[in-house]
Protein backbone atom coordinates (compact mmCIF):
# COMPACT_ATOMS: atom_id res chain seq x y z
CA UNK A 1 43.55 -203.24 4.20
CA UNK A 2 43.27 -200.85 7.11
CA UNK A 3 44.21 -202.17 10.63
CA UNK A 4 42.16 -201.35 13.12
CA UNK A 5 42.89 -199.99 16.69
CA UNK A 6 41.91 -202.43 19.98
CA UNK A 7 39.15 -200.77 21.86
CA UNK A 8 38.50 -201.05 25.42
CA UNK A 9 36.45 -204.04 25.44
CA UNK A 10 38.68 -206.60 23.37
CA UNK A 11 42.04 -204.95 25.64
CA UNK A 12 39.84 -205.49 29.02
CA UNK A 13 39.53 -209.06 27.49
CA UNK A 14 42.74 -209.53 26.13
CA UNK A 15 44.49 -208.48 29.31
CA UNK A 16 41.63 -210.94 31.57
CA UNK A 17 42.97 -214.00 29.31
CA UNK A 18 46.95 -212.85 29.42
CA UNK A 19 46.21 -213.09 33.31
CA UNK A 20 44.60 -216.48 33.40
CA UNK A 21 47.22 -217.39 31.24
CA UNK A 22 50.38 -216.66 33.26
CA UNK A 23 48.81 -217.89 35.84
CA UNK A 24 48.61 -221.41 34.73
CA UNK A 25 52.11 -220.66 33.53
CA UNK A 26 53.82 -219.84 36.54
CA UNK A 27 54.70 -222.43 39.34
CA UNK A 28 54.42 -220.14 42.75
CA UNK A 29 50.89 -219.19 42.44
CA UNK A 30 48.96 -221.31 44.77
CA UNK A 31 47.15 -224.42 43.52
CA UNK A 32 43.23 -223.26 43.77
CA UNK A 33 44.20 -220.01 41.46
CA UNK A 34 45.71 -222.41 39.03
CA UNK A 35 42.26 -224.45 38.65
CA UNK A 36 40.27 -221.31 38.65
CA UNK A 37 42.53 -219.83 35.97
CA UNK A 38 42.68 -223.07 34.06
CA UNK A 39 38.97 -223.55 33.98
CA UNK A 40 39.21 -220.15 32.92
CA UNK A 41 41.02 -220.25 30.08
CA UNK A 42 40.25 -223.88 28.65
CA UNK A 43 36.29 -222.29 28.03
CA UNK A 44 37.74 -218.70 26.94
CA UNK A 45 39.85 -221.04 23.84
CA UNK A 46 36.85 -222.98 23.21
CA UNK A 47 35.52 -219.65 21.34
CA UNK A 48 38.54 -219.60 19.61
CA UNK A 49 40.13 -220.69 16.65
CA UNK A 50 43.99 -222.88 16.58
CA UNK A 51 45.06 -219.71 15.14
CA UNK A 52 43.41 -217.18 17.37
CA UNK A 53 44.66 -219.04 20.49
CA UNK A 54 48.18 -218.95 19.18
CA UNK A 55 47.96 -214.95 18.69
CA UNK A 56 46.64 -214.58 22.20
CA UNK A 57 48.83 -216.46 23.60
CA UNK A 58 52.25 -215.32 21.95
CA UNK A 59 50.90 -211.75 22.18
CA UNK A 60 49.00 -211.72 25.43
CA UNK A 61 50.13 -214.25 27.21
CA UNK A 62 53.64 -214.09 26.45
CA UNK A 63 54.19 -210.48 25.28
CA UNK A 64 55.51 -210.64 21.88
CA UNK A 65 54.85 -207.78 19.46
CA UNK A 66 52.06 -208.44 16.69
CA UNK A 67 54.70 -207.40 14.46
CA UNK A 68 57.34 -209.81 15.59
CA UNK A 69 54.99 -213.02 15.25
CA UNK A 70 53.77 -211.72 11.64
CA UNK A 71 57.53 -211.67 10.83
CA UNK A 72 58.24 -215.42 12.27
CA UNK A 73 54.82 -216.95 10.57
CA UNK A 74 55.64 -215.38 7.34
CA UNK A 75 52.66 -213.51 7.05
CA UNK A 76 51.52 -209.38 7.09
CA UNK A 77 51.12 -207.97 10.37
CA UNK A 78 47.81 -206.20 9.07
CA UNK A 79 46.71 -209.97 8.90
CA UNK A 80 48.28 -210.74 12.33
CA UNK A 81 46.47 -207.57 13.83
CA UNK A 82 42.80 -207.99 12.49
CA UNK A 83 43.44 -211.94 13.85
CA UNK A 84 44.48 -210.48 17.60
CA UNK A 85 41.60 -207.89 17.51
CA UNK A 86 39.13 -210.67 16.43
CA UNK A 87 39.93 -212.81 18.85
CA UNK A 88 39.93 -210.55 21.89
CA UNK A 89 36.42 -209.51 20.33
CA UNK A 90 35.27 -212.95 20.60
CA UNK A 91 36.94 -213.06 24.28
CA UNK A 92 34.77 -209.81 24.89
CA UNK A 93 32.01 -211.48 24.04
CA UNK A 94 32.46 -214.68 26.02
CA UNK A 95 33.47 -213.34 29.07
CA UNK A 96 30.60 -210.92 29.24
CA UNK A 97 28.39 -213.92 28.66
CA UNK A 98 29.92 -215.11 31.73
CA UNK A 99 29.57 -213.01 34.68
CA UNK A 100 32.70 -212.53 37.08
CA UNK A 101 35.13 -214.21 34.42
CA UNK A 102 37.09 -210.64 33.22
């Protein structure tokens, strides 16, 4: 299986969810951002898969290296990778249905 690389698009996405996400995450931002970033995010997982939302948000949200949640799930990181790039395609594609959301 060859792994491929993230392109602009999905890490442009990727990065726009890992934003929305620590910002529902983190107590000191002020409430209205909070809303705005939850809306946010609950209709960027709604395009996802259980599995896809778990990568983005161990990877993206929380940092961890593909690698290092392959090795804890038990499973290749070739796997792990396609999954992440997959998903941050999907989030490419739902945020540029949605105007103003990346």
């Amino acid at each position: 299986m060859t792994v491929r690389t993230i392109n602009q698009r999905q890490a442009v996405a990727a990065q726009a969810y890992a934003r929305d996400w620590r910002a529902v995450n983190q107590s000191e931002l002020g409430p209205m951002r909070r809303l705005e970033a939850q809306d946010s995010l609950r209709a960027a997982r709604a395009v996802l898969t259980d599995q896809e939302v778990a990568i983005l948000d161990l990877c993206a949200g929380r940092g961890r290296k593909i690698a290092e949640v392959a090795a804890a799930a038990g499973r290749p990181v070739q796997v792990m990778a396609e999954l992440f790039l997959t998903a941050s395609t999907k989030l490419a594609d739902h945020y540029e249905a949605r105007p103003g959301e990346s």
